[in-house]
PDB file of N, CA and C in Angstrom:
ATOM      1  N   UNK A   1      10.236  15.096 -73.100  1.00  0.00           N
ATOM      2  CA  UNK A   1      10.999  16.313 -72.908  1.00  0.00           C
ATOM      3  C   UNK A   1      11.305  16.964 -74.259  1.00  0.00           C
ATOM      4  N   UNK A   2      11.603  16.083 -75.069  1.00  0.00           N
ATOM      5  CA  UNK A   2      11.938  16.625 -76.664  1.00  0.00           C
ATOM      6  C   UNK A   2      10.905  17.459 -77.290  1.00  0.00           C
ATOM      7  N   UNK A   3       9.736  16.440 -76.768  1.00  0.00           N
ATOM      8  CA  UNK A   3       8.282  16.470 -77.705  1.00  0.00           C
ATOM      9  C   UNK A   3       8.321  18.379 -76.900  1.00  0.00           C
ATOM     10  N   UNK A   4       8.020  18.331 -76.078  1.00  0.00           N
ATOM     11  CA  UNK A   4       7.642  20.230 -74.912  1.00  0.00           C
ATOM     12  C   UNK A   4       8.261  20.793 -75.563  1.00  0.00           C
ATOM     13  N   UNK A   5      10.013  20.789 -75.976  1.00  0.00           N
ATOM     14  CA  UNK A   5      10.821  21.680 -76.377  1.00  0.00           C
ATOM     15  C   UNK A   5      10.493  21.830 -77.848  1.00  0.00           C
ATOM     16  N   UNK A   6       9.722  21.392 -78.861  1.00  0.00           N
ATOM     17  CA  UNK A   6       9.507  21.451 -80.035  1.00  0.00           C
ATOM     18  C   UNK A   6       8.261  22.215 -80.178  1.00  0.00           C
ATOM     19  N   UNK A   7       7.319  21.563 -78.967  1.00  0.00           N
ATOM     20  CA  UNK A   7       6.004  22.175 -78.941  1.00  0.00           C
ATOM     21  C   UNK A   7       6.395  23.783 -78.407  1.00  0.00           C
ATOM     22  N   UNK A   8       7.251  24.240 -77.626  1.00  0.00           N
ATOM     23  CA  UNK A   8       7.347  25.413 -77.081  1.00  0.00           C
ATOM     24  C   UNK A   8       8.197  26.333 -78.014  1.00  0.00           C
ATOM     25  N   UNK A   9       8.965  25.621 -79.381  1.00  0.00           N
ATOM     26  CA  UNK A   9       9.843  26.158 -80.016  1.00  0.00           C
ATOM     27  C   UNK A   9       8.625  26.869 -81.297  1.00  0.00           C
ATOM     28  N   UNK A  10       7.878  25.931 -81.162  1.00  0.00           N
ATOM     29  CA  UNK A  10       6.948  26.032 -82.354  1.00  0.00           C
ATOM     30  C   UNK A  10       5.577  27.598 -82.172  1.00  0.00           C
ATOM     31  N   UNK A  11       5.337  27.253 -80.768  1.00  0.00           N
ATOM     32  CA  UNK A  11       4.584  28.346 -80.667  1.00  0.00           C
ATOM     33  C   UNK A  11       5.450  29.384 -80.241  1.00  0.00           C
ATOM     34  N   UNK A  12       6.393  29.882 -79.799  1.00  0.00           N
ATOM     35  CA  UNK A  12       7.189  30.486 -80.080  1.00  0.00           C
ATOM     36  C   UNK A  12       7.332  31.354 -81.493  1.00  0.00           C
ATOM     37  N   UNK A  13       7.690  30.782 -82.421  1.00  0.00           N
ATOM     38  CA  UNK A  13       7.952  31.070 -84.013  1.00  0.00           C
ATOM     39  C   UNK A  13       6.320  31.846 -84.084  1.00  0.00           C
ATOM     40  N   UNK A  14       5.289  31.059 -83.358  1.00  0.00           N
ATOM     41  CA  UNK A  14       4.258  31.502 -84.144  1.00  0.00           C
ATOM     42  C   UNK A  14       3.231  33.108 -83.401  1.00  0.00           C
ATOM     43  N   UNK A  15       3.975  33.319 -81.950  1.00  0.00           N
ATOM     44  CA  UNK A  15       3.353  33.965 -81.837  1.00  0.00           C
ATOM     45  C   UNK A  15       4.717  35.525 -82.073  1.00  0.00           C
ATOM     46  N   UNK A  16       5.750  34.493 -82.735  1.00  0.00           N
ATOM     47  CA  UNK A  16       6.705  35.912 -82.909  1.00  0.00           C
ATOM     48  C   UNK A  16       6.560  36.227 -84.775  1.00  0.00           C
ATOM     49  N   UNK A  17       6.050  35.596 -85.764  1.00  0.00           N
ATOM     50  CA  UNK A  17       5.216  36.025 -86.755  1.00  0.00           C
ATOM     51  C   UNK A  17       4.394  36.510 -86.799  1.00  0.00           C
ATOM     52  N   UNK A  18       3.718  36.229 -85.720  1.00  0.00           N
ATOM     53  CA  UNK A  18       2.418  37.254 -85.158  1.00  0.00           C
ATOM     54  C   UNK A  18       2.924  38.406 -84.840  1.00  0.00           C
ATOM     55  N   UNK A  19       3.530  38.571 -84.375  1.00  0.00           N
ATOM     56  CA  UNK A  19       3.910  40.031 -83.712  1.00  0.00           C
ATOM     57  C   UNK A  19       4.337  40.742 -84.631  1.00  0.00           C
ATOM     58  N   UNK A  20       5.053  40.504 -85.821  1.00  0.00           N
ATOM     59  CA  UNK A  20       5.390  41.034 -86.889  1.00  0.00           C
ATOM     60  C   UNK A  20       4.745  41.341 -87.475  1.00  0.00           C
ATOM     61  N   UNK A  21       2.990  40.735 -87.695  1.00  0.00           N
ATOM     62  CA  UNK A  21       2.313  40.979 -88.573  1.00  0.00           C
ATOM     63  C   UNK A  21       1.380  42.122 -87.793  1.00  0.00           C
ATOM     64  N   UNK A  22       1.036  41.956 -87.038  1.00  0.00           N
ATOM     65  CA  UNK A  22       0.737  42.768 -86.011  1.00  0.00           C
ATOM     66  C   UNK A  22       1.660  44.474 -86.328  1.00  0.00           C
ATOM     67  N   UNK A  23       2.763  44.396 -86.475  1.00  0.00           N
ATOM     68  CA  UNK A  23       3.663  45.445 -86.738  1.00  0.00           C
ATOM     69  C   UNK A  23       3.394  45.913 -87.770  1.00  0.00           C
ATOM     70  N   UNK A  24       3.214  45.065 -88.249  1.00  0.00           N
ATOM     71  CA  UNK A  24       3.030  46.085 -89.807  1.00  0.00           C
ATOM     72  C   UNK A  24       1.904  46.458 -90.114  1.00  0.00           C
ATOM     73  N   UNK A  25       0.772  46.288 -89.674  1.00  0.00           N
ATOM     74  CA  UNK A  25      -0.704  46.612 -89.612  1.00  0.00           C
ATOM     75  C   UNK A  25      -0.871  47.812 -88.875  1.00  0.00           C
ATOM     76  N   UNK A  26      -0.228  48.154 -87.628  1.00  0.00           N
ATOM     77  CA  UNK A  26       0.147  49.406 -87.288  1.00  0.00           C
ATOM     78  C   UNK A  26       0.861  50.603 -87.789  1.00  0.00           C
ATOM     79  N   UNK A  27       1.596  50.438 -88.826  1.00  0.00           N
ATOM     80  CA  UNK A  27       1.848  50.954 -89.665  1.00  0.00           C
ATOM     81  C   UNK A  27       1.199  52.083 -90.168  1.00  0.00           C
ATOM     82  N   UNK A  28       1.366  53.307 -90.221  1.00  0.00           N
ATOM     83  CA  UNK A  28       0.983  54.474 -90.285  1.00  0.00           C
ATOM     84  C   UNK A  28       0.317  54.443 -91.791  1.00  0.00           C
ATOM     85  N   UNK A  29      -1.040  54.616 -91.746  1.00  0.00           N
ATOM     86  CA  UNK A  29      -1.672  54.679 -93.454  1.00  0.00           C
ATOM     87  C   UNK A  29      -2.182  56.057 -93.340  1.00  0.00           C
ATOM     88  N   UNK A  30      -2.115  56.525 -94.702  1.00  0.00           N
ATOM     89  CA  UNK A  30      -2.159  57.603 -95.085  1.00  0.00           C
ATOM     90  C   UNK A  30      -3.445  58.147 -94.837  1.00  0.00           C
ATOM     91  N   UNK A  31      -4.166  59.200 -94.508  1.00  0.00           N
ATOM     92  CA  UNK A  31      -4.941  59.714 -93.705  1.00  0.00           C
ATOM     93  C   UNK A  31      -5.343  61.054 -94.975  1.00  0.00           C
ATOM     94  N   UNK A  32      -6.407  60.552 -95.515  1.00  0.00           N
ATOM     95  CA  UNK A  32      -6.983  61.492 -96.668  1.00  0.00           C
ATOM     96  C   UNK A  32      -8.162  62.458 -96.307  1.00  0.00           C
ATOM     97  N   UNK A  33      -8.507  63.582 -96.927  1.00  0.00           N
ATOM     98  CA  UNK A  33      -9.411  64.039 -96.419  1.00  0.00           C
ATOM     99  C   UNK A  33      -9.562  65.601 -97.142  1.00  0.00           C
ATOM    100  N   UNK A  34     -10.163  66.672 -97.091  1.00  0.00           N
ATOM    101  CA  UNK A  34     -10.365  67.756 -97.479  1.00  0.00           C
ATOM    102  C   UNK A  34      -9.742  69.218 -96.632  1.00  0.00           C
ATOM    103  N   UNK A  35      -8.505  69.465 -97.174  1.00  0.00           N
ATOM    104  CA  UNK A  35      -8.008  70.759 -96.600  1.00  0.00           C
ATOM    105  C   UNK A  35      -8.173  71.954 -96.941  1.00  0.00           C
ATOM    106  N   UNK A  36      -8.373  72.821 -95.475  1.00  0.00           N
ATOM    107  CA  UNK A  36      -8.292  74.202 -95.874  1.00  0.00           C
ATOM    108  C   UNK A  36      -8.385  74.736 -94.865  1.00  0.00           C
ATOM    109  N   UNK A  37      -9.352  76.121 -94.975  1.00  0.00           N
ATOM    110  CA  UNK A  37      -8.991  76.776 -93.282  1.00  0.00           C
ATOM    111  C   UNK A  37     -10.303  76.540 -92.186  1.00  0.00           C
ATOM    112  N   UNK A  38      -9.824  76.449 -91.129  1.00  0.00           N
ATOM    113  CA  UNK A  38     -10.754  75.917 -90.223  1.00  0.00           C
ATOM    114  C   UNK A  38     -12.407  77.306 -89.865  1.00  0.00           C
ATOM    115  N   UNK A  39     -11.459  78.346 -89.996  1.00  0.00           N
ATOM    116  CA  UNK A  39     -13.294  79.166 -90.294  1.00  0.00           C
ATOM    117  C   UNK A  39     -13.428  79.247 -91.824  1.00  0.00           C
ATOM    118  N   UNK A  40     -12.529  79.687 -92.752  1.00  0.00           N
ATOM    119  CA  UNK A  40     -13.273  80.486 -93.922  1.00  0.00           C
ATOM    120  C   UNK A  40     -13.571  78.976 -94.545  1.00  0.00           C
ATOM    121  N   UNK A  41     -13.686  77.698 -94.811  1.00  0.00           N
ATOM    122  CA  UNK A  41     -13.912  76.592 -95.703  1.00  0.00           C
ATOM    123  C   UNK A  41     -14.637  75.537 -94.519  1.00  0.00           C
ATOM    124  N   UNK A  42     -14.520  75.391 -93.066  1.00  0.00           N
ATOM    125  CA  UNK A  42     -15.233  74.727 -92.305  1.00  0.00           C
ATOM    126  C   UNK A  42     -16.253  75.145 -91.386  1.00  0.00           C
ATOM    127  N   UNK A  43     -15.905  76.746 -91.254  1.00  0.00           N
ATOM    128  CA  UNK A  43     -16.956  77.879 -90.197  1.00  0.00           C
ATOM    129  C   UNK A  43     -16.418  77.434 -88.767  1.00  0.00           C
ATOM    130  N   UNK A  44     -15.007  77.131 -88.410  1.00  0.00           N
ATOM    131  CA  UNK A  44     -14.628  76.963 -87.254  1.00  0.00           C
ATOM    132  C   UNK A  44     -14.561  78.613 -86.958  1.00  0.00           C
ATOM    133  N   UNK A  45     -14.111  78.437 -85.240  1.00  0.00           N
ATOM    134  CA  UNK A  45     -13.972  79.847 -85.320  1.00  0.00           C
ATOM    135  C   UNK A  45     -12.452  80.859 -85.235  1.00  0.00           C
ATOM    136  N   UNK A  46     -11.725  80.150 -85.642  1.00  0.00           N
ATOM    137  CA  UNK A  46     -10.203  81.318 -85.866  1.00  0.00           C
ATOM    138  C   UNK A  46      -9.576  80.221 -87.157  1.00  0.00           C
ATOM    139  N   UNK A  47      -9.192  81.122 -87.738  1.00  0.00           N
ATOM    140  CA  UNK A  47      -8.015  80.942 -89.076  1.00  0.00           C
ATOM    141  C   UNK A  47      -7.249  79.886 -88.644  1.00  0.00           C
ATOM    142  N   UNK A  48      -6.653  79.342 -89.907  1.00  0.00           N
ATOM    143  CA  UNK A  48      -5.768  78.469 -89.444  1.00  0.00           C
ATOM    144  C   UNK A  48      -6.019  76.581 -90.195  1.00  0.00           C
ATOM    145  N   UNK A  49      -4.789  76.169 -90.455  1.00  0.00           N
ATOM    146  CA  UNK A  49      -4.678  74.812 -91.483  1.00  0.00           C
ATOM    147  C   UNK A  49      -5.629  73.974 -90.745  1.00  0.00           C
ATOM    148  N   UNK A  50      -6.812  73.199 -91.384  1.00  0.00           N
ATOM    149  CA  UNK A  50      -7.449  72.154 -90.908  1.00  0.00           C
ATOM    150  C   UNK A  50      -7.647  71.606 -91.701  1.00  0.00           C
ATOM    151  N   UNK A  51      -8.568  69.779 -91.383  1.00  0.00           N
ATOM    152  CA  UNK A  51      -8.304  69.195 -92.410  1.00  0.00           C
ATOM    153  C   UNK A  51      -9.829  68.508 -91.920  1.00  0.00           C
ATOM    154  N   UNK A  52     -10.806  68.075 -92.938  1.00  0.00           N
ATOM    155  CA  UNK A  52     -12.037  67.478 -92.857  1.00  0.00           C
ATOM    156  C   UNK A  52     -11.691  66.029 -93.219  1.00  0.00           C
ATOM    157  N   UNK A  53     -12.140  65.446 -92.150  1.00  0.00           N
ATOM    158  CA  UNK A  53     -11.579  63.093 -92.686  1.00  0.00           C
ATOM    159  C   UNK A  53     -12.934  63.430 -92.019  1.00  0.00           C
ATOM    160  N   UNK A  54     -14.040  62.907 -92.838  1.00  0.00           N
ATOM    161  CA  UNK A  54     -15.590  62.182 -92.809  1.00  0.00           C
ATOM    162  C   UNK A  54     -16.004  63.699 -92.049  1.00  0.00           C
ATOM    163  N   UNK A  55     -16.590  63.811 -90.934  1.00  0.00           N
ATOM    164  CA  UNK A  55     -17.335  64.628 -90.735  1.00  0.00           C
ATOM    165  C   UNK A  55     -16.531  65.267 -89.410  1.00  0.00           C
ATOM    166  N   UNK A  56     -15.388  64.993 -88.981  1.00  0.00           N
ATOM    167  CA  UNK A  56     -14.457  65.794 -88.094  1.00  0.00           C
ATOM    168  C   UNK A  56     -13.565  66.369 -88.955  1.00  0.00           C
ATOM    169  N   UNK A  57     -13.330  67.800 -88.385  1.00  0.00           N
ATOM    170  CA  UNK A  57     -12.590  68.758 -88.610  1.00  0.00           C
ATOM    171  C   UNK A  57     -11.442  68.626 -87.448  1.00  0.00           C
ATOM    172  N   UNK A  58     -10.107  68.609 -88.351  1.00  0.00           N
ATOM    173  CA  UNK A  58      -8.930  68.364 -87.381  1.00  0.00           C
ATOM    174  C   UNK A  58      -8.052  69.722 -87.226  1.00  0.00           C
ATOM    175  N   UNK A  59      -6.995  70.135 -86.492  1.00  0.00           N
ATOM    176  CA  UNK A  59      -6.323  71.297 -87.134  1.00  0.00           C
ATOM    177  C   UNK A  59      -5.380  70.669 -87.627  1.00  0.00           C
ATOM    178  N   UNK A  60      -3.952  71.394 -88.717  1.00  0.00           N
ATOM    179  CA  UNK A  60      -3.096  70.356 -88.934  1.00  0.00           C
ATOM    180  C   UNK A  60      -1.651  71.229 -88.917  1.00  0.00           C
ATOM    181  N   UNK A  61      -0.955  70.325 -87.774  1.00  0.00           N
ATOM    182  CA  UNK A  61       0.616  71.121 -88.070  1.00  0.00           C
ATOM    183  C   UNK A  61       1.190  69.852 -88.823  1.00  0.00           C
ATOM    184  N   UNK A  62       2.598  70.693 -88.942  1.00  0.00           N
ATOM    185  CA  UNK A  62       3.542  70.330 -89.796  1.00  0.00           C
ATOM    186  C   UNK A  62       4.490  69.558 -87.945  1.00  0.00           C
ATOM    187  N   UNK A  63       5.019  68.192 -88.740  1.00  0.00           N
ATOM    188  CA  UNK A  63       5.976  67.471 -87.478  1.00  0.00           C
ATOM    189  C   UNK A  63       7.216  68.391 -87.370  1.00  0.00           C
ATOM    190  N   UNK A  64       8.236  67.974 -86.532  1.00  0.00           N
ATOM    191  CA  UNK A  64       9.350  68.038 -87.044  1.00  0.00           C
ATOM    192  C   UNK A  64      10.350  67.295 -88.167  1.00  0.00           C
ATOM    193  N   UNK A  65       9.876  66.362 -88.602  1.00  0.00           N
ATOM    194  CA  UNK A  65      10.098  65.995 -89.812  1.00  0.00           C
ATOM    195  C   UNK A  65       9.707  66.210 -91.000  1.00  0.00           C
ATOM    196  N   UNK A  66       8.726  67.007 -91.190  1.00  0.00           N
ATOM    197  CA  UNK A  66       8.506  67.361 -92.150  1.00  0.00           C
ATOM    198  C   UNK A  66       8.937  68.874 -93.389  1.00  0.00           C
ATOM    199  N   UNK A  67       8.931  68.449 -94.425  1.00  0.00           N
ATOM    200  CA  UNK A  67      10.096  69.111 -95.245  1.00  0.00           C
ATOM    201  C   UNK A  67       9.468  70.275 -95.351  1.00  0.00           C
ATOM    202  N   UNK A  68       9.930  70.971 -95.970  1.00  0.00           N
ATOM    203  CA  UNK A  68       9.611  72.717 -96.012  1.00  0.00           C
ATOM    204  C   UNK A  68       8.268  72.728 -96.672  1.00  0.00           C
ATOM    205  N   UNK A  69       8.221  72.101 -97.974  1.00  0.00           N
ATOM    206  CA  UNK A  69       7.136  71.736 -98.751  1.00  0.00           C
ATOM    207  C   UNK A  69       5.628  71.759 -97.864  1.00  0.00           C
ATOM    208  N   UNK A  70       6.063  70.501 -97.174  1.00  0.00           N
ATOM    209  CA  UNK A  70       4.743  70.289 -96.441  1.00  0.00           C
ATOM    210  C   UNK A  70       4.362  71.449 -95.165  1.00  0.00           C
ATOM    211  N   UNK A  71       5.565  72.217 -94.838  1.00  0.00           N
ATOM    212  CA  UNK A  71       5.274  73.293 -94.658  1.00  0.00           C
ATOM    213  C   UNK A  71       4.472  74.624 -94.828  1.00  0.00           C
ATOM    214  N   UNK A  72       4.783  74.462 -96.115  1.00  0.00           N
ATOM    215  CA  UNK A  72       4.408  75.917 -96.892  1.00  0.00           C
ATOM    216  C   UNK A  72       3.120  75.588 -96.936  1.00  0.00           C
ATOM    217  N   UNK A  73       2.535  74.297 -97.560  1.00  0.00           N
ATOM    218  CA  UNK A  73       1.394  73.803 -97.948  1.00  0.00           C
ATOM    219  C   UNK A  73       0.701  74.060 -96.334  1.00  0.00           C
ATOM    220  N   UNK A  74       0.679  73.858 -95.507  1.00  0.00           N
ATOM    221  CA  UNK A  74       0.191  73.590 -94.142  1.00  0.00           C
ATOM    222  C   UNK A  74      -0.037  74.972 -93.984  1.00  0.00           C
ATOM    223  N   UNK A  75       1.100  76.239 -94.092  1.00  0.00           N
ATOM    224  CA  UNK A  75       0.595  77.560 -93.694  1.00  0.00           C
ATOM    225  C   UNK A  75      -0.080  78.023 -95.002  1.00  0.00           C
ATOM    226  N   UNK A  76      -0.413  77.696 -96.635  1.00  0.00           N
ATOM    227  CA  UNK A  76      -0.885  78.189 -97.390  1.00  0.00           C
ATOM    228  C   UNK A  76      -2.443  77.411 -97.113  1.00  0.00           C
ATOM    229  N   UNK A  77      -2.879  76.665 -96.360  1.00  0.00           N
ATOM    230  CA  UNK A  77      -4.519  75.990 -95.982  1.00  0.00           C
ATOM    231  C   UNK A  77      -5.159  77.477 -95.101  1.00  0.00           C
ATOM    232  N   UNK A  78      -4.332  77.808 -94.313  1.00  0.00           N
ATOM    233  CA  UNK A  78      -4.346  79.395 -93.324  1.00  0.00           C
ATOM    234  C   UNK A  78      -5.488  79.976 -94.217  1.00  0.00           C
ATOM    235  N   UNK A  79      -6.574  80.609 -93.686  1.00  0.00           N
ATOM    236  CA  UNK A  79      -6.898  81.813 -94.617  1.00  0.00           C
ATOM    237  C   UNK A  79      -7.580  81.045 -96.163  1.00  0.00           C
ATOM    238  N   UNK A  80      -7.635  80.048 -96.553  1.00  0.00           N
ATOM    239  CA  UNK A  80      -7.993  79.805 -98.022  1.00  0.00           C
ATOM    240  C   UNK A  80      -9.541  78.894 -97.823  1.00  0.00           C
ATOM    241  N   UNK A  81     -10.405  79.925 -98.584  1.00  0.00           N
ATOM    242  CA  UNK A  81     -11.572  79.824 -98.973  1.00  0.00           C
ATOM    243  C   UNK A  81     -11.800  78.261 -99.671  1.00  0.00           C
ATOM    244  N   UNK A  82     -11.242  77.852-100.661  1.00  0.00           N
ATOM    245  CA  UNK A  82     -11.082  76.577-101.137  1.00  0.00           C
ATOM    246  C   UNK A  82     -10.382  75.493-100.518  1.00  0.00           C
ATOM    247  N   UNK A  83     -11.099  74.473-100.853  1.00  0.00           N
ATOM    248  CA  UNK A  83     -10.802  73.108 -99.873  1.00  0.00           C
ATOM    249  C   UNK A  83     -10.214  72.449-101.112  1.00  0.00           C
ATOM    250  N   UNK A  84      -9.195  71.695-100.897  1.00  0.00           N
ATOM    251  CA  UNK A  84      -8.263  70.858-101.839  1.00  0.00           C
ATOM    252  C   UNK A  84      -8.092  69.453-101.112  1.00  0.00           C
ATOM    253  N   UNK A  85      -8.509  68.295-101.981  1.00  0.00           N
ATOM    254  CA  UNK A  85      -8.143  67.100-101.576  1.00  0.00           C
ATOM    255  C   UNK A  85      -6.812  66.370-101.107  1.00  0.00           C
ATOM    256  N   UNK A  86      -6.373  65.959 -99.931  1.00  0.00           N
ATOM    257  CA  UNK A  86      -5.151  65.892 -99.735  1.00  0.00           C
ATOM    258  C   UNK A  86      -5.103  64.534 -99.216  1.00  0.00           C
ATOM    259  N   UNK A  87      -3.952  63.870 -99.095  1.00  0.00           N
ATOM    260  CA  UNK A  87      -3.186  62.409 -98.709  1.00  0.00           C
ATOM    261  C   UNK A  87      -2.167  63.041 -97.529  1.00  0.00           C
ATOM    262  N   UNK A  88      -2.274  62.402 -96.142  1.00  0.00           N
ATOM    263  CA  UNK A  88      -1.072  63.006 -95.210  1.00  0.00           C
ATOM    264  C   UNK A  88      -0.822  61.721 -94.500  1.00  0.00           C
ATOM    265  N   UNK A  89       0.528  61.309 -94.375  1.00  0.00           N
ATOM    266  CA  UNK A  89       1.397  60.567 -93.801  1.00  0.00           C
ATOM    267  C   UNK A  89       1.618  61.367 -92.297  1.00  0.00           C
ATOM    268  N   UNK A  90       1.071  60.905 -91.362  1.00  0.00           N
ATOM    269  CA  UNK A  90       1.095  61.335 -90.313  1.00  0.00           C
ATOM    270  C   UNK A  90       0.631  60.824 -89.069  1.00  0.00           C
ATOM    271  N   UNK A  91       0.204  61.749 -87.506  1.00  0.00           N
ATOM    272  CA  UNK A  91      -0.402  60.936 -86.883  1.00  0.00           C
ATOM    273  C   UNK A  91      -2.017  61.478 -86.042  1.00  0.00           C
ATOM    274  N   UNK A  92      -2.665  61.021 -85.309  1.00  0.00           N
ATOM    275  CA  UNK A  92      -4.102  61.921 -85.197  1.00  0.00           C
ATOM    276  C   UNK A  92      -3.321  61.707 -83.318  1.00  0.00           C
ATOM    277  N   UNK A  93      -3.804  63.511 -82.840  1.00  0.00           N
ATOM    278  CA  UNK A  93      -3.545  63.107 -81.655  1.00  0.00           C
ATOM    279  C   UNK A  93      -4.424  64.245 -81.333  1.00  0.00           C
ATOM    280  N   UNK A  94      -5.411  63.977 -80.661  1.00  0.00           N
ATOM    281  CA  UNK A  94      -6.754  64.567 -80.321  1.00  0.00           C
ATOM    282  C   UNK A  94      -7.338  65.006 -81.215  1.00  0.00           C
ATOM    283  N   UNK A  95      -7.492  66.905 -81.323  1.00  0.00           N
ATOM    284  CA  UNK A  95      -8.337  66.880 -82.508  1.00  0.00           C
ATOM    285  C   UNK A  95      -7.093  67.262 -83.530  1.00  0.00           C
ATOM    286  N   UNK A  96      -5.895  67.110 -83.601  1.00  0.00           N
ATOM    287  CA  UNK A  96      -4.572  67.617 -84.427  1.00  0.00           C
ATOM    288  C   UNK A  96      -4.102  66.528 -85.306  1.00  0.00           C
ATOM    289  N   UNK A  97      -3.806  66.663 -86.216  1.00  0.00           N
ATOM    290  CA  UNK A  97      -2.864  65.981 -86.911  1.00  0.00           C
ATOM    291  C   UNK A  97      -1.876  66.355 -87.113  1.00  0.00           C
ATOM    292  N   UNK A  98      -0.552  65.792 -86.811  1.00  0.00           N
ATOM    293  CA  UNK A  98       0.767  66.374 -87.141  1.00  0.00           C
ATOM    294  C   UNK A  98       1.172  65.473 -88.408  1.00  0.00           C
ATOM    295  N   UNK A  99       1.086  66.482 -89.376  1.00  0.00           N
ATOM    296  CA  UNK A  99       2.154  66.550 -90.467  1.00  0.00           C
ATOM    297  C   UNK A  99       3.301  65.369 -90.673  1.00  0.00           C
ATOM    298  N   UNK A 100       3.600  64.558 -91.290  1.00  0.00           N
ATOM    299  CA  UNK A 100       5.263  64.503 -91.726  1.00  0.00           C
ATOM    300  C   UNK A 100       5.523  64.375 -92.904  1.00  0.00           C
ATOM    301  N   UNK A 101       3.741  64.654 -93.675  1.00  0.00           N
ATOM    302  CA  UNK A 101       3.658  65.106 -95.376  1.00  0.00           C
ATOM    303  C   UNK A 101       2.939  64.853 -95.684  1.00  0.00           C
ATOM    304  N   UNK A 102       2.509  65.872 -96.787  1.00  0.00           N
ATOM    305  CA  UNK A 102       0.902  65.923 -97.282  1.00  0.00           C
ATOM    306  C   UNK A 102       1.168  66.347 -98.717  1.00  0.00           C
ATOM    307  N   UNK A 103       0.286  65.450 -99.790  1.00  0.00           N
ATOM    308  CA  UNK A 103       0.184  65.716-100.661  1.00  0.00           C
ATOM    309  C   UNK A 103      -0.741  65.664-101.349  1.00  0.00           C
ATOM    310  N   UNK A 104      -1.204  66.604-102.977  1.00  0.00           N
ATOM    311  CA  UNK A 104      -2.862  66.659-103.014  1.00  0.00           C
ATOM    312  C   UNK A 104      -3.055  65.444-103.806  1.00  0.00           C
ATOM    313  N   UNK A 105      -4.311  65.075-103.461  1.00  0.00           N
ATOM    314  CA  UNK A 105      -4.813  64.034-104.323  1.00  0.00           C
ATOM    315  C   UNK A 105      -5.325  64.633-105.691  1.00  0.00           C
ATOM    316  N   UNK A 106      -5.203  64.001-106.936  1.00  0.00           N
ATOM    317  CA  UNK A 106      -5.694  64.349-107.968  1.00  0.00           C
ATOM    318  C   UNK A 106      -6.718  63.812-108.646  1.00  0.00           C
ATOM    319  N   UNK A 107      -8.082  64.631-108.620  1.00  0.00           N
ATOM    320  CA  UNK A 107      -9.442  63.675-108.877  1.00  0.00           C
ATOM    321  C   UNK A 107      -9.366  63.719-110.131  1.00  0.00           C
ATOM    322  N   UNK A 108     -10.247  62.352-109.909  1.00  0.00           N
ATOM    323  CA  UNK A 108     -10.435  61.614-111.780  1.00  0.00           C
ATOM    324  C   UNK A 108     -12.042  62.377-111.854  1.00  0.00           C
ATOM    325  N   UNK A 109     -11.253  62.536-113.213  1.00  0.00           N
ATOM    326  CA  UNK A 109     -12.618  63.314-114.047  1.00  0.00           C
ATOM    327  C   UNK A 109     -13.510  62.520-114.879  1.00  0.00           C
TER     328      UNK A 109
END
């Protein structure tokens, strides 16, 4: 009876470290890729913030958490001919990414 309750205490511990690790692997990683506007820099067809990760074109709002900054940046992609490398903390939900901050990456020369 001792021996079960040790054996059941034990896998216990181990599948609740698991789960933790598990947690943190889900963990939202930063989602890099090439921004700008979805016709004039990707040839989509209407204006508007998008973002290129490998060979999909996403559109991209801003969350409700996200600060004015990542705002401005999100409606200044609108309309801009040039694509700028960016880092966004966020999430993919169809073809959208919502925002909760984006910042540019700075290439090594």
């Amino acid at each position: 009876m001792r021996m079960a309750l040790v054996v059941a205490l034990a896998v216990g511990v181990v599948l609740a470290l698991g789960g933790i690790s598990l947690a943190a692997d889900d963990a939202a990683k930063p989602i890099t890729g090439t921004a700008g506007c979805a016709k004039c820099s990707f040839k989509g067809e209407a204006c508007g913030a998008a973002v290129k990760v490998g060979d999909v074109v996403y559109t991209l709002k801003a969350s409700d958490k996200a600060s004015d900054d990542t705002k401005k940046m999100i409606k200044d992609f609108a309309g801009a001919a040039k694509t700028t490398e960016v880092s966004i903390k966020g999430t993919i939900k169809e073809k959208t990414i919502i925002a909760d901050e984006i910042t540019k990456v700075e290439k090594k020369a």
